[in-house]
Protein backbone atom coordinates (compact mmCIF):
# COMPACT_ATOMS: atom_id res chain seq x y z
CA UNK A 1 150.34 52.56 -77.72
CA UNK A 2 153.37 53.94 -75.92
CA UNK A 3 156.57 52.40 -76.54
CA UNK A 4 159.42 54.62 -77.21
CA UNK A 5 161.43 57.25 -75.34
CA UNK A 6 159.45 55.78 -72.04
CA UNK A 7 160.92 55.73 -68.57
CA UNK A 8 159.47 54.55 -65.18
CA UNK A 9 159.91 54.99 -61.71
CA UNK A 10 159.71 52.41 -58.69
CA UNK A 11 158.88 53.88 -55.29
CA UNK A 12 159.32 51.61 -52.42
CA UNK A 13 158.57 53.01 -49.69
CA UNK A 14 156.23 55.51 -48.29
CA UNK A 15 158.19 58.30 -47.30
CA UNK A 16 156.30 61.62 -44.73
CA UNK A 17 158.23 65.07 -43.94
CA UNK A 18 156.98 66.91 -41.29
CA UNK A 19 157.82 70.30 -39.90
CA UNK A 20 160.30 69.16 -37.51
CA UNK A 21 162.78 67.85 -39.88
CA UNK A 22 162.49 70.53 -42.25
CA UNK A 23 162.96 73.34 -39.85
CA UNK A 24 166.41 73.42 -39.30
CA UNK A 25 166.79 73.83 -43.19
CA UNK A 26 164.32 76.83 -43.88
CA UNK A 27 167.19 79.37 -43.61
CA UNK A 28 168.72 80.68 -46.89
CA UNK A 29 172.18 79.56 -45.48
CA UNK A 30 171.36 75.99 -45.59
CA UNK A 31 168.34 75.64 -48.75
CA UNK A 32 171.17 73.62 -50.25
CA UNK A 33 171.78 71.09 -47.59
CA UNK A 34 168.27 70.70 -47.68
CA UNK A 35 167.84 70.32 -51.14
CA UNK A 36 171.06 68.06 -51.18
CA UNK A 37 169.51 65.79 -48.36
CA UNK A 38 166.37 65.35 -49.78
CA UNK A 39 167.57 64.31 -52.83
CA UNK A 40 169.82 61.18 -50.66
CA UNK A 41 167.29 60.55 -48.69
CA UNK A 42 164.64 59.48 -51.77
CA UNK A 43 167.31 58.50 -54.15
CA UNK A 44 167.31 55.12 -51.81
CA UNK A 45 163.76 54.24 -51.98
CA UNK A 46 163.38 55.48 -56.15
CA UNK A 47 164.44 52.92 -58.83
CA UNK A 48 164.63 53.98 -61.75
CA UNK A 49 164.36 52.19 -65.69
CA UNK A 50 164.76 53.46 -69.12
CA UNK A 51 163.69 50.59 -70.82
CA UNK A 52 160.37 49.42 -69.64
CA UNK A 53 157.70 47.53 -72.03
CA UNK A 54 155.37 49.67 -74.20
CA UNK A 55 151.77 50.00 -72.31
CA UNK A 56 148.40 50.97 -73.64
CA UNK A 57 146.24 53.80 -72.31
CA UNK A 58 142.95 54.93 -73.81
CA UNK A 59 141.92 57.94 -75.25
CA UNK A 60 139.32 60.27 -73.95
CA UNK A 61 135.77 60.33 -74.82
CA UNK A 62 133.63 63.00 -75.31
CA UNK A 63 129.96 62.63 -75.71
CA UNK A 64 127.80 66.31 -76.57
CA UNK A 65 124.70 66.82 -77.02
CA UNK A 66 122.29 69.48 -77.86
CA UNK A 67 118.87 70.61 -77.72
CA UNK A 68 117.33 74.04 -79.24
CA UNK A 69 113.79 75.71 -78.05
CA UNK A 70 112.52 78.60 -80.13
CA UNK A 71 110.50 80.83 -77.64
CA UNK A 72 109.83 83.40 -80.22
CA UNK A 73 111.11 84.59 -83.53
CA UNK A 74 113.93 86.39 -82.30
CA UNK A 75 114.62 84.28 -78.52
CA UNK A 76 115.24 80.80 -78.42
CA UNK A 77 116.87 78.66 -75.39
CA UNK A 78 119.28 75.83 -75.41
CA UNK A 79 120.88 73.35 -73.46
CA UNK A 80 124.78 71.57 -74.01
CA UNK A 81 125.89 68.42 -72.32
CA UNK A 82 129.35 67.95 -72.62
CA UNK A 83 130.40 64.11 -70.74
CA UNK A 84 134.42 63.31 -70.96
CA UNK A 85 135.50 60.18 -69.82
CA UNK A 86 139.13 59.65 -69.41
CA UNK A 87 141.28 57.18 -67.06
CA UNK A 88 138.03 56.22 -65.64
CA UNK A 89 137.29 59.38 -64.54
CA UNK A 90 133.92 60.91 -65.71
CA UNK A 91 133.68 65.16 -65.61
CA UNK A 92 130.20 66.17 -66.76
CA UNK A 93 128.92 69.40 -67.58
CA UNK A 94 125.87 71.65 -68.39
CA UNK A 95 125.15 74.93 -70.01
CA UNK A 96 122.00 76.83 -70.24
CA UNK A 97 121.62 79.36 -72.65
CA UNK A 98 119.40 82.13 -74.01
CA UNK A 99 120.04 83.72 -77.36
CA UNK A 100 118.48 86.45 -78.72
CA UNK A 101 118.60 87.62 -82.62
CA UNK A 102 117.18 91.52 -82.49
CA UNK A 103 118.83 92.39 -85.57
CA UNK A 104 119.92 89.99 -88.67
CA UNK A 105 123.26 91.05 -88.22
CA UNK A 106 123.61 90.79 -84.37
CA UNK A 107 123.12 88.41 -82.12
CA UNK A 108 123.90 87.83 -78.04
CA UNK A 109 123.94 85.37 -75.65
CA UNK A 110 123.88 84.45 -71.78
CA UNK A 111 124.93 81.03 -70.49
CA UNK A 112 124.74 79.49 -66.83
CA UNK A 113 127.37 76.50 -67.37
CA UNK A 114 127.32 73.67 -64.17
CA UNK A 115 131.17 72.42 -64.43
CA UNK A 116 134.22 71.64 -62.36
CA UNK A 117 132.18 71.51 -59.02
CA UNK A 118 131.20 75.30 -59.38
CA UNK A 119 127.88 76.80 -59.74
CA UNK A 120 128.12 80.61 -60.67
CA UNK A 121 129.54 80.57 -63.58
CA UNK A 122 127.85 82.94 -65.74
CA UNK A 123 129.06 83.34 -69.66
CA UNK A 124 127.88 85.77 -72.29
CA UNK A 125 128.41 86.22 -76.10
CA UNK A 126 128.37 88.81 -79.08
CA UNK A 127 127.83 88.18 -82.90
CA UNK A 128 128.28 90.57 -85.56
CA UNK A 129 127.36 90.10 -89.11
CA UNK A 130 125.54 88.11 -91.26
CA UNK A 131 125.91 87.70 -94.80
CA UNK A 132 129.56 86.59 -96.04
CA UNK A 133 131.74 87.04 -92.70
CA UNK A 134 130.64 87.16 -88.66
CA UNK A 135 132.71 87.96 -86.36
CA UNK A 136 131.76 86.62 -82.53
CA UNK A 137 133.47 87.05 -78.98
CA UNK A 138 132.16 84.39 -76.30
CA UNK A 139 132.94 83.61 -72.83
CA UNK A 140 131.44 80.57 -70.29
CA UNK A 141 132.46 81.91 -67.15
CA UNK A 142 132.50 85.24 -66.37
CA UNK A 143 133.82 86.33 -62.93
CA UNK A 144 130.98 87.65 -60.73
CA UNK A 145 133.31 88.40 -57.37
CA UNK A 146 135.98 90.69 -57.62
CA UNK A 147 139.00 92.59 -55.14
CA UNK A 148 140.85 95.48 -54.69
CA UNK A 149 144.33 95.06 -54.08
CA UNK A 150 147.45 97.41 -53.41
CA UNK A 151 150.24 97.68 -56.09
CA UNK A 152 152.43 98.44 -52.93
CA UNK A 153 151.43 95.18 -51.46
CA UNK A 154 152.92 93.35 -54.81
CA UNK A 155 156.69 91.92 -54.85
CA UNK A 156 158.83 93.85 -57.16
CA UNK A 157 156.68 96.86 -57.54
CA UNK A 158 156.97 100.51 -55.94
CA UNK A 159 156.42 99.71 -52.48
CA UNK A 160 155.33 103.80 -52.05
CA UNK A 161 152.80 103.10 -54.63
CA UNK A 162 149.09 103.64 -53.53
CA UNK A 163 147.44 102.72 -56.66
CA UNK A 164 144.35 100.31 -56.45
CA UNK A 165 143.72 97.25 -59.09
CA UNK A 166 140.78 95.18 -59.08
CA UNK A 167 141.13 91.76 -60.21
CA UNK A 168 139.03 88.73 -59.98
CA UNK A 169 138.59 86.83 -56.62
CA UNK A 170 139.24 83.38 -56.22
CA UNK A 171 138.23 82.55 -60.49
CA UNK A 172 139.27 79.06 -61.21
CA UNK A 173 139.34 79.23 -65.08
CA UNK A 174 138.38 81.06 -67.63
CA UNK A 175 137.90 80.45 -71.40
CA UNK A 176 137.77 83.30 -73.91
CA UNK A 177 136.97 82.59 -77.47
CA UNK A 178 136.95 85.09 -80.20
CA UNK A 179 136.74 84.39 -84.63
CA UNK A 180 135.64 84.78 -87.90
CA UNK A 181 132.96 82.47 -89.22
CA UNK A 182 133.18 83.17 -93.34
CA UNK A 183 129.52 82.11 -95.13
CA UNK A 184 129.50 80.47 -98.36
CA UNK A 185 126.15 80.00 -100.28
CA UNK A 186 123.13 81.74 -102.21
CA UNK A 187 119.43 82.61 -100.83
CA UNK A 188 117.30 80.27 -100.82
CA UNK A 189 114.35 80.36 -104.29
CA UNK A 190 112.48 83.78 -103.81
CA UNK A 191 109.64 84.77 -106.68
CA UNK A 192 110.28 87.47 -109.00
CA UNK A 193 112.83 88.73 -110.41
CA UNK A 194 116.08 89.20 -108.36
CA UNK A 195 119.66 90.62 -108.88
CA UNK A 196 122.36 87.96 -108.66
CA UNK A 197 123.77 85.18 -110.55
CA UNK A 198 122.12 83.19 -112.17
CA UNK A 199 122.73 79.16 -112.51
CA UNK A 200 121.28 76.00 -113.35
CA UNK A 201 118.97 74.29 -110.62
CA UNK A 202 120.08 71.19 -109.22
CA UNK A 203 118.46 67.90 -111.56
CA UNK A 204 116.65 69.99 -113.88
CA UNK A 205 117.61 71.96 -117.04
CA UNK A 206 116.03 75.23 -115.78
CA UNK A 207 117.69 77.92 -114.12
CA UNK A 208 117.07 79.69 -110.47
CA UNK A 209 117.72 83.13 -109.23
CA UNK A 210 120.19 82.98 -106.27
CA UNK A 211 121.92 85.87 -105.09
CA UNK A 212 125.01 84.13 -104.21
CA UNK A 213 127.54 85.40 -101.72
CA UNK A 214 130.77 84.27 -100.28
C-alpha cells in the first residue's frame, strides 16, 4: 500500500520529435536552447500532483521448483524452474544441470539455463570442501562469443595505443555468485568404536558415538 511521499504525472497529449525539428539544435552552441525548448514545449501538456490517493500494487511471485536424477554415485542431473509473475507479466525460466562429485571434498557443475529470450547461456560451478566449511564459485551464463577491440579506439585513452582487449560480445547479463556454506552436525550411527564426542541419543537413555563437527 503506497501512500506517502507519492507524486503523479498527467500527460495529455501525445507528443512525436522527429529529426527535422531537432536538427537545428544538435550543435554544441545551441544544446541549451534545445534543452530549454523541450522543457516549454512538454511543460504544457504535463500536469503535475503531489498529493494523489494511496494505490495498491502487488507483489511479485515466484514459484521454483526442483527435480534431482542420480545417474551414478558420483553424477546426478537436475532441472530448476524458476516462474515470476509481476504486474501481470509472467518471465519463466529453465536450467539444466549436471553435477558431478569425484572427490568428497569437490564438486562441479555445468548448467544450460533457457531465460530472458536467450538460448546459449551456458553456466558452470566449483565446490570445495566438505566437512565444517565449503567454499563454492557459480555462474549461469557464461559468455561463449567474444571481441577484440583497440584501446586506441576507446574515448579518453592513449589514442597511439595499439594494445588489444578482448571482452565479451553482445552479453546481456551476467550473475556471479561466490560463499561460504559453514556445516553444523555429527555423522550419522557407524558400528564400533569411534573417536568423537559422545552424547545421549535422542528418546532413549543410551548414548551414540557421533563425531561431531562444526
Amino acid at each position: 500500500h503506497w501512500k506517502d511521499n507519492l507524486s503523479t504525472f498527467y500527460v495529455a497529449e501525445t507528443i512525436h520529435f522527429n529529426q527535422a525539428d531537432i536538427t537545428q539544435f544538435i550543435n554544441a552552441q545551441r544544446q541549451n536552447e534545445f534543452a530549454k525548448a523541450l522543457s516549454d514545449s512538454l511543460s504544457r501538456y504535463i500536469t503535475a500532483s503531489t498529493a494523489p490517493k494511496g494505490y495498491l500494487s502487488a507483489v511479485p511471485f515466484n514459484f521454483y521448483g526442483g527435480i534431482t536424477r542420480e545417474i551414478s554415485p558420483s553424477v546426478k542431473a537436475g532441472a530448476v524452474t524458476w516462474i515470476e509473475v509481476n504486474s501481470g507479466y509472467v518471465r519463466p525460466s529453465l536450467t539444466l544441470s549436471i553435477n558431478f562429485t569425484p572427490l568428497k571434498a569437490f564438486a562441479a557443475t555445468v548448467s544450460y539455463t533457457l531465460m530472458n529470450h536467450k538460448f546459449n547461456q551456458i553456466g558452470g560451478g566449483l565446490a570445495f570442501g566438505r566437512r565444517g566449511a565449503q567454499f563454492y564459485i557459480v555462474t549461469d551464463n557464461i559468455p561463449l562469443r567474444y571481441t577484440r577491440i583497440k584501446l586506441s579506439s576507446l574515448p579518453a585513452t592513449n589514442q597511439n595505443s595499439n594494445q588489444i582487449i578482448i571482452v565479451p560480445y553482445n552479453a546481456r547479463m551476467l550473475c556471479l555468485r561466490f560463499g561460504l556454506n559453514l556445516f553444523f552436525g555429527c555423522d550419522n550411527k557407524r558400528e564400533g568404536t569411534v573417536s568423537g564426542n559422545r552424547h545421549y541419543k535422542p528418546g532413549t537413555k543410551t548414548k551414540d558415538e557421533c563425531p561431531a563437527y562444526w
